[in-house]
C-alpha atoms as a PDB file:
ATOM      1  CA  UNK A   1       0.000   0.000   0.000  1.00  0.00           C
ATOM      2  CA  UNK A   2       2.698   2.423   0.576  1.00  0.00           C
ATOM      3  CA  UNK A   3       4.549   1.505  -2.404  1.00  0.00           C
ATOM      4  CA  UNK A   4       1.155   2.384  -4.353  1.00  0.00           C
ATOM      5  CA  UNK A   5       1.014   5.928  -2.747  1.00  0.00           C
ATOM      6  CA  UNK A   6       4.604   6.739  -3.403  1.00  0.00           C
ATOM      7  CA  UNK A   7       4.320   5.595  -6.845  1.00  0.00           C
ATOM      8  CA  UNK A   8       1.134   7.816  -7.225  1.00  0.00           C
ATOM      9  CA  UNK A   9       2.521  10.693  -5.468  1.00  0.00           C
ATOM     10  CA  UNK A  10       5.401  10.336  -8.080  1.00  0.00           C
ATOM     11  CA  UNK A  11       3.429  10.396 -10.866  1.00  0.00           C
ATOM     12  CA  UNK A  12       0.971  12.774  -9.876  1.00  0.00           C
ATOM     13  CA  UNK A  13       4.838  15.394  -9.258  1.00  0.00           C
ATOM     14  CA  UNK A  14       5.855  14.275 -12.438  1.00  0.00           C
ATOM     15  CA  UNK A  15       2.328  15.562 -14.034  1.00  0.00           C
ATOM     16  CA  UNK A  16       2.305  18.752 -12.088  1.00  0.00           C
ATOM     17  CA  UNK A  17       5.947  19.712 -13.275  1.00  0.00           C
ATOM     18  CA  UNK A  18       5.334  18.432 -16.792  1.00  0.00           C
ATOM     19  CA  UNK A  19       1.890  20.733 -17.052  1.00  0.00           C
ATOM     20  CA  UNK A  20       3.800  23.581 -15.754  1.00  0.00           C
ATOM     21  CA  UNK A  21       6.937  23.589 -18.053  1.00  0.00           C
ATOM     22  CA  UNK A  22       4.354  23.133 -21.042  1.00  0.00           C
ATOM     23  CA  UNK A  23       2.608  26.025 -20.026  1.00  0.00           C
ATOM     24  CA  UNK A  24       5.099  28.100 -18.384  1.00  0.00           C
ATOM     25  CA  UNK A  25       4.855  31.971 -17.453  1.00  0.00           C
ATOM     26  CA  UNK A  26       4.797  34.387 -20.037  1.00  0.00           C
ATOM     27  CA  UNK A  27       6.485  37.355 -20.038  1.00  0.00           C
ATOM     28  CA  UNK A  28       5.142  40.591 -19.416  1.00  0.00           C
ATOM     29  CA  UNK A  29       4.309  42.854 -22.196  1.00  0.00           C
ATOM     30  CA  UNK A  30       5.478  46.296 -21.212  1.00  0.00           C
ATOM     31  CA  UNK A  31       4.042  49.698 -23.170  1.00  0.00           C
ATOM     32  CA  UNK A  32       7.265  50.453 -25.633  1.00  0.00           C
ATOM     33  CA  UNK A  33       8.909  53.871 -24.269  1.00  0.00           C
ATOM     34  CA  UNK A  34       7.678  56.931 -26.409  1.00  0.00           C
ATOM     35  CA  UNK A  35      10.158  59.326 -27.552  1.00  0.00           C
ATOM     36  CA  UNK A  36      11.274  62.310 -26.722  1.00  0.00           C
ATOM     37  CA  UNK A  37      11.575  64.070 -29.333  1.00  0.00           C
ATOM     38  CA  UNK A  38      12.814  68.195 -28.713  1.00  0.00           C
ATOM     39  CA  UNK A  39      11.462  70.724 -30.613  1.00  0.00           C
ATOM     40  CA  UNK A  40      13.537  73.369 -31.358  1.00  0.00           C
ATOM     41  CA  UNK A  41      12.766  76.773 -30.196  1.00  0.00           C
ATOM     42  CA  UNK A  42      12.026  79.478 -32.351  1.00  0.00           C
ATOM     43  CA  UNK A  43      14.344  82.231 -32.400  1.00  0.00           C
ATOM     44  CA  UNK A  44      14.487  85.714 -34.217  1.00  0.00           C
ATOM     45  CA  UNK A  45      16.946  87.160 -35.174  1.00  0.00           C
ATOM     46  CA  UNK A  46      18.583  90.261 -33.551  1.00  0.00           C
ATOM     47  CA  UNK A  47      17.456  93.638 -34.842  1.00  0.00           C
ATOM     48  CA  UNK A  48      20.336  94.982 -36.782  1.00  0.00           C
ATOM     49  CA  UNK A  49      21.071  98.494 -35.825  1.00  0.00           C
ATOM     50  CA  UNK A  50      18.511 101.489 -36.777  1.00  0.00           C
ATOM     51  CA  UNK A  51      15.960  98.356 -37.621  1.00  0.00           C
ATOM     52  CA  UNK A  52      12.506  98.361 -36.162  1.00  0.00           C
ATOM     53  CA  UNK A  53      10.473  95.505 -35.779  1.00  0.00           C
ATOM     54  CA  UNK A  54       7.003  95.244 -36.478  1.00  0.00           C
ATOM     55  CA  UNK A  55       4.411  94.297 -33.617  1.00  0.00           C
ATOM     56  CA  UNK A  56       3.078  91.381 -33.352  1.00  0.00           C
ATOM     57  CA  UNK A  57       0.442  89.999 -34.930  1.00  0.00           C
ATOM     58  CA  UNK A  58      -2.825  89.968 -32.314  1.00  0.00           C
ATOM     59  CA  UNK A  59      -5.215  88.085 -34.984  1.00  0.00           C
ATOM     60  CA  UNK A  60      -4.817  84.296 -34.830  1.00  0.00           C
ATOM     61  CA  UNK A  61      -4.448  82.606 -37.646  1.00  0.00           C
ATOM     62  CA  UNK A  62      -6.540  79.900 -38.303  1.00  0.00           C
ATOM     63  CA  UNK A  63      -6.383  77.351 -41.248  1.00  0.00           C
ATOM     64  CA  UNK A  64      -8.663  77.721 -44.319  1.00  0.00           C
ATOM     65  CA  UNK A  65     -11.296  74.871 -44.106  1.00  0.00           C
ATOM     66  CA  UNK A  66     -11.036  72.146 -46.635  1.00  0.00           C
ATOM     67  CA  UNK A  67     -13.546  72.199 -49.401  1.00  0.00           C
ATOM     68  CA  UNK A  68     -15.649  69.267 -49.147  1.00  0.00           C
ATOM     69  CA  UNK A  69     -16.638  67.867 -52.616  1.00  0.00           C
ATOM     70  CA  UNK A  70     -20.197  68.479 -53.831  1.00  0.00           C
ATOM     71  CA  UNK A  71     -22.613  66.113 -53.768  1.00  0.00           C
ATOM     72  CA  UNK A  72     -23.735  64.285 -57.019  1.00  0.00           C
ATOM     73  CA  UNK A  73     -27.516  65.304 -56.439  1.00  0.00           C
ATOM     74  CA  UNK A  74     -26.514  68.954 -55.534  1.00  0.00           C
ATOM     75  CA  UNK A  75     -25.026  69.459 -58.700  1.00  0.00           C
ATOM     76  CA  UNK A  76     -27.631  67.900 -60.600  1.00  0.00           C
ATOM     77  CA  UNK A  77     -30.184  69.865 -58.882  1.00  0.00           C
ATOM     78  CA  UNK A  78     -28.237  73.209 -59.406  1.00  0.00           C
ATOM     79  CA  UNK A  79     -27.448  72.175 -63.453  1.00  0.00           C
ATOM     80  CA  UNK A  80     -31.854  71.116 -63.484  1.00  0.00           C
ATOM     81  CA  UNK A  81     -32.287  74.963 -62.500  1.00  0.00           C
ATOM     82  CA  UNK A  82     -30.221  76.632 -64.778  1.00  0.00           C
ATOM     83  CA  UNK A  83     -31.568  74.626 -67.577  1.00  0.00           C
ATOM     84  CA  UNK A  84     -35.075  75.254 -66.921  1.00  0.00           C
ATOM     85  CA  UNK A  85     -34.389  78.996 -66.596  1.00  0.00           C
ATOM     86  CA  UNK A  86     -34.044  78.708 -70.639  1.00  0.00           C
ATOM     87  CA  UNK A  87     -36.932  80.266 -72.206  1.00  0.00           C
ATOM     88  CA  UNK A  88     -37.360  77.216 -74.286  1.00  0.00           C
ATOM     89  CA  UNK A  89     -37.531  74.760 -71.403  1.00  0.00           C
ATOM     90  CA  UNK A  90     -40.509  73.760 -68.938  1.00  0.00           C
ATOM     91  CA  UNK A  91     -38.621  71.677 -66.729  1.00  0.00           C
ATOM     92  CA  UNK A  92     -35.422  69.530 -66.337  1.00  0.00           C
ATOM     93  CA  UNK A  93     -34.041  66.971 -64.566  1.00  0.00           C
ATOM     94  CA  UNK A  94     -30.690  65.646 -64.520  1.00  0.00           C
ATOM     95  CA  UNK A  95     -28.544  62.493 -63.885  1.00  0.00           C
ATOM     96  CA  UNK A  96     -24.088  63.040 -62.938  1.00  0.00           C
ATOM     97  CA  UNK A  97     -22.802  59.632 -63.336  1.00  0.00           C
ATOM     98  CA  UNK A  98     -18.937  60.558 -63.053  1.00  0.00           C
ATOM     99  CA  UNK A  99     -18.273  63.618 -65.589  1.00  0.00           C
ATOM    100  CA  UNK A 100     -21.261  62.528 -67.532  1.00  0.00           C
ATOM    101  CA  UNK A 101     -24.482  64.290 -67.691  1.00  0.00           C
ATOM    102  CA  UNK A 102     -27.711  62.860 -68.524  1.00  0.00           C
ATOM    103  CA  UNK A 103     -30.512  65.613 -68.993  1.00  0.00           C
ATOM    104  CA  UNK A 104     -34.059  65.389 -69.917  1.00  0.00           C
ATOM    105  CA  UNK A 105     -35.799  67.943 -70.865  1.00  0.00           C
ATOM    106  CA  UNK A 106     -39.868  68.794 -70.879  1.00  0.00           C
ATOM    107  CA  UNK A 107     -39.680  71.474 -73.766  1.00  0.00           C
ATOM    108  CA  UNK A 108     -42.219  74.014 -74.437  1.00  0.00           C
ATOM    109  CA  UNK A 109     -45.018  73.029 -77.089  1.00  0.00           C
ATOM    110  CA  UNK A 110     -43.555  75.750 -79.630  1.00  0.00           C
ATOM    111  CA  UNK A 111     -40.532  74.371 -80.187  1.00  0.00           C
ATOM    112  CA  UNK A 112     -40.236  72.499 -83.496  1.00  0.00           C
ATOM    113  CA  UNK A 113     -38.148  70.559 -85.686  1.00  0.00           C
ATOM    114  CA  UNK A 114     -34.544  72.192 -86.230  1.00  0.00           C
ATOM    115  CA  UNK A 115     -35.308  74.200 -83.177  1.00  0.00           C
ATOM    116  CA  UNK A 116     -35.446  71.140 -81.182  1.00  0.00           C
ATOM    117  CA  UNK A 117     -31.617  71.038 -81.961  1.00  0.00           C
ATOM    118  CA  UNK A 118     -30.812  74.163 -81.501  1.00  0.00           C
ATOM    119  CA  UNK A 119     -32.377  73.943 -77.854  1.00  0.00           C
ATOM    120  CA  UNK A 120     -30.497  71.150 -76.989  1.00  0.00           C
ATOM    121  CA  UNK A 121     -26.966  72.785 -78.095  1.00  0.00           C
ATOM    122  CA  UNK A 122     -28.375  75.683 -75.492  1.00  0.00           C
ATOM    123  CA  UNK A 123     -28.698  72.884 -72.571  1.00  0.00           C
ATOM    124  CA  UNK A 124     -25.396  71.339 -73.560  1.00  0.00           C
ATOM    125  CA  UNK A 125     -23.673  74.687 -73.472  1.00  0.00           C
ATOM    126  CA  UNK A 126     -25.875  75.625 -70.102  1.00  0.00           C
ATOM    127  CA  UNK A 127     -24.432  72.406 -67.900  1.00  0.00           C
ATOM    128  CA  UNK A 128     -21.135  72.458 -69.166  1.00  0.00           C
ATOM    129  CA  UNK A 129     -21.065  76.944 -67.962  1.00  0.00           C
ATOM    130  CA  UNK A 130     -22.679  75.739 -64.461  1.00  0.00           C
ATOM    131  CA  UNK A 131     -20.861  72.609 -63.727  1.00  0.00           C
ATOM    132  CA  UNK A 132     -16.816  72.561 -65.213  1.00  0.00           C
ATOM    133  CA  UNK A 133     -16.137  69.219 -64.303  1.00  0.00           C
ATOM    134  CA  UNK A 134     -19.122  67.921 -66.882  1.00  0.00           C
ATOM    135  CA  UNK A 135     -17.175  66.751 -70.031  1.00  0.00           C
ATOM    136  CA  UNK A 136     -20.127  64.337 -71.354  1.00  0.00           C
ATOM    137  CA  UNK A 137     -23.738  66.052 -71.869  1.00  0.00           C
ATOM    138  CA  UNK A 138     -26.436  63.599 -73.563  1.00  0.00           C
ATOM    139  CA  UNK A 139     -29.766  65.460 -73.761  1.00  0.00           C
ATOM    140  CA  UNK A 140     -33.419  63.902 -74.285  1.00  0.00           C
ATOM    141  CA  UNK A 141     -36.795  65.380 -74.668  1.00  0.00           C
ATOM    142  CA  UNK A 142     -38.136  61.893 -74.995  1.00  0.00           C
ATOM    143  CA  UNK A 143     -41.196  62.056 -72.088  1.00  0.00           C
ATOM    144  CA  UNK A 144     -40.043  58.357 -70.866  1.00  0.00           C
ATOM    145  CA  UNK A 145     -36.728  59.110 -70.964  1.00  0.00           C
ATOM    146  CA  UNK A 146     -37.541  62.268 -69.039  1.00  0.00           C
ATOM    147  CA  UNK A 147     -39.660  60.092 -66.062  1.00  0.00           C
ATOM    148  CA  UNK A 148     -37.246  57.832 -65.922  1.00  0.00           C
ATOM    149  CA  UNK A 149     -34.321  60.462 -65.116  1.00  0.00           C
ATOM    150  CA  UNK A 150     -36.337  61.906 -63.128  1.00  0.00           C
ATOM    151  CA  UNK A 151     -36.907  58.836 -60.842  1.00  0.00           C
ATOM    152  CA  UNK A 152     -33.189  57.990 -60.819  1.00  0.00           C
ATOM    153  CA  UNK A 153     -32.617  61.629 -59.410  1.00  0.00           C
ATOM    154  CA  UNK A 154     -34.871  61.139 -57.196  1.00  0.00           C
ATOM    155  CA  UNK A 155     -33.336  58.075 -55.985  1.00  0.00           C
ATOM    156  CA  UNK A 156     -30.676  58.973 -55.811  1.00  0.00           C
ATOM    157  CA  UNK A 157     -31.535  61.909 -53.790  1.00  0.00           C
ATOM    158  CA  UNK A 158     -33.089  60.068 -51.361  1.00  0.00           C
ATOM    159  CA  UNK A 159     -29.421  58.650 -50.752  1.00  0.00           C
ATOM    160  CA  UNK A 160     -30.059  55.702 -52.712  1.00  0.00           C
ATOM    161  CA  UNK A 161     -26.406  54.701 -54.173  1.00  0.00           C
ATOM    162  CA  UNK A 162     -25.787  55.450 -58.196  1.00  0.00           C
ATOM    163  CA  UNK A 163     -24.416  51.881 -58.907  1.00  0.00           C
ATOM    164  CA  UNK A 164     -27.944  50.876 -58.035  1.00  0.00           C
ATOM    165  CA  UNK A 165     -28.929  53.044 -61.045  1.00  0.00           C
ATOM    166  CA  UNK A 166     -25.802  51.997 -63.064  1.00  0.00           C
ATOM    167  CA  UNK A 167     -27.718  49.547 -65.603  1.00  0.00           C
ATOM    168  CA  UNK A 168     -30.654  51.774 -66.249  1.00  0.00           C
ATOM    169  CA  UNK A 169     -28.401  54.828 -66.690  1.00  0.00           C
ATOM    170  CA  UNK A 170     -26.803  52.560 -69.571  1.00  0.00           C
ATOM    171  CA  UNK A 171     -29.740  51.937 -71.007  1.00  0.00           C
ATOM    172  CA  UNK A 172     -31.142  55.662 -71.476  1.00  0.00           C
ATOM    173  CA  UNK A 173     -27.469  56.542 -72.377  1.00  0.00           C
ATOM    174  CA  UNK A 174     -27.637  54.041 -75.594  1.00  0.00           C
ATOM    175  CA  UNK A 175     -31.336  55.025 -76.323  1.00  0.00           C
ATOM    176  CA  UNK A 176     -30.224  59.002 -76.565  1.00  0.00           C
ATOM    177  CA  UNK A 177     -27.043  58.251 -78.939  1.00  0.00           C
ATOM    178  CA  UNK A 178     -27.337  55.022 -80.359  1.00  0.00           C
ATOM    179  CA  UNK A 179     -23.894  54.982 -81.571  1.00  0.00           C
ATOM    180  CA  UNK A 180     -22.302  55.503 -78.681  1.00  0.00           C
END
C-alpha cells in the first residue's frame, strides 16, 4: 500500500511539473517607451542696428477649411435649375454619373423641328457653364426618358447609391445616342 502511494505521489509530481513547463509563465508585455523628441525653439533674429520691428500679430491665424466635394444630387439639382431657366424649357431633370451628364428635358409646345436642336446645343452649353467638371452632356426630350431620369434623381436623392442606377443609366445613355 505504501509503495502504491509513493508511486502515485510520483506520478501525480511528475504531471504537475510536466503541465507547468508546457505552459510556463509568459512574459510581461510592457508599453514600448515613447520618444522624446525636442522641438527646437524658435528664435528671431537680432534687430540689426537702426531696424525696427514690427508688432506682433494679435489676430490668430486659423487654417482655411477644406472644401468638401459636392454632392452628385446637388449638382444635378443646381445644373436642373439653370436649364429650366431657358426660355425654351418647362422643366429639367438631370442624372451626374462621373463627368457625364444625362438631362431630360420637358420642352415648351412651340418648339419644333430644327429648333429642337438648336435647344439642346443651349442645354449642352448651359451644364457644361454651371458645372466645369461635366465633359459628357447627352440630352433627351423623350417624355419616358424624361420620367425615368427623373426617378433615378430622385433616388438617388433620397441617398439611394448610383451603382444601383448603373444599368438603367446605360440603357437611357444608348437610347439618346445610339452609336455611342
Amino acid at each position: 500500500m505504501k509503495k502504491t502511494r509513493n508511486i502515485l505521489l510520483i506520478l501525480l509530481t511528475l504531471i504537475m511539473a510536466l503541465s507547468i513547463s508546457l505552459t510556463g509563465c509568459k512574459a510581461t508585455k510592457k508599453p514600448s517607451p515613447t520618444r522624446y523628441t525636442p522641438t527646437t525653439p524658435r528664435t528671431t533674429p537680432a534687430p540689426s542696428p537702426g531696424m525696427t520691428t514690427p508688432a506682433p500679430s494679435r489676430t490668430p491665424t486659423t487654417p482655411a477649411p477644406a472644401k468638401r466635394p459636392v454632392p452628385q444630387s446637388t449638382r444635378a439639382a443646381k445644373i436642373a435649375t439653370n436649364v429650366a431657366k431657358l426660355p425654351e424649357v418647362n422643366k429639367a431633370t438631370v442624372v451626374i454619373s462621373g463627368n457625364t451628364a444625362i438631362v431630360g428635358i420637358d420642352m415648351k409646345a412651340s418648339v419644333q423641328g430644327t429648333h429642337e436642336t438648336q435647344v439642346k446645343k443651349k442645354v449642352e452649353k448651359t451644364v457644361r457653364d454651371t458645372d466645369k467638371s461635366i465633359k459628357n452632356v447627352s440630352v433627351t426630350s423623350d417624355p419616358d426618358l424624361y420620367k425615368r431620369i427623373d426617378n433615378i434623381a430622385k433616388g438617388i436623392a433620397a441617398g439611394r447609391p448610383l451603382s444601383e442606377f448603373t444599368k438603367q443609366i446605360t440603357e437611357i445613355l444608348k437610347r439618346i445616342t445610339p452609336s455611342a
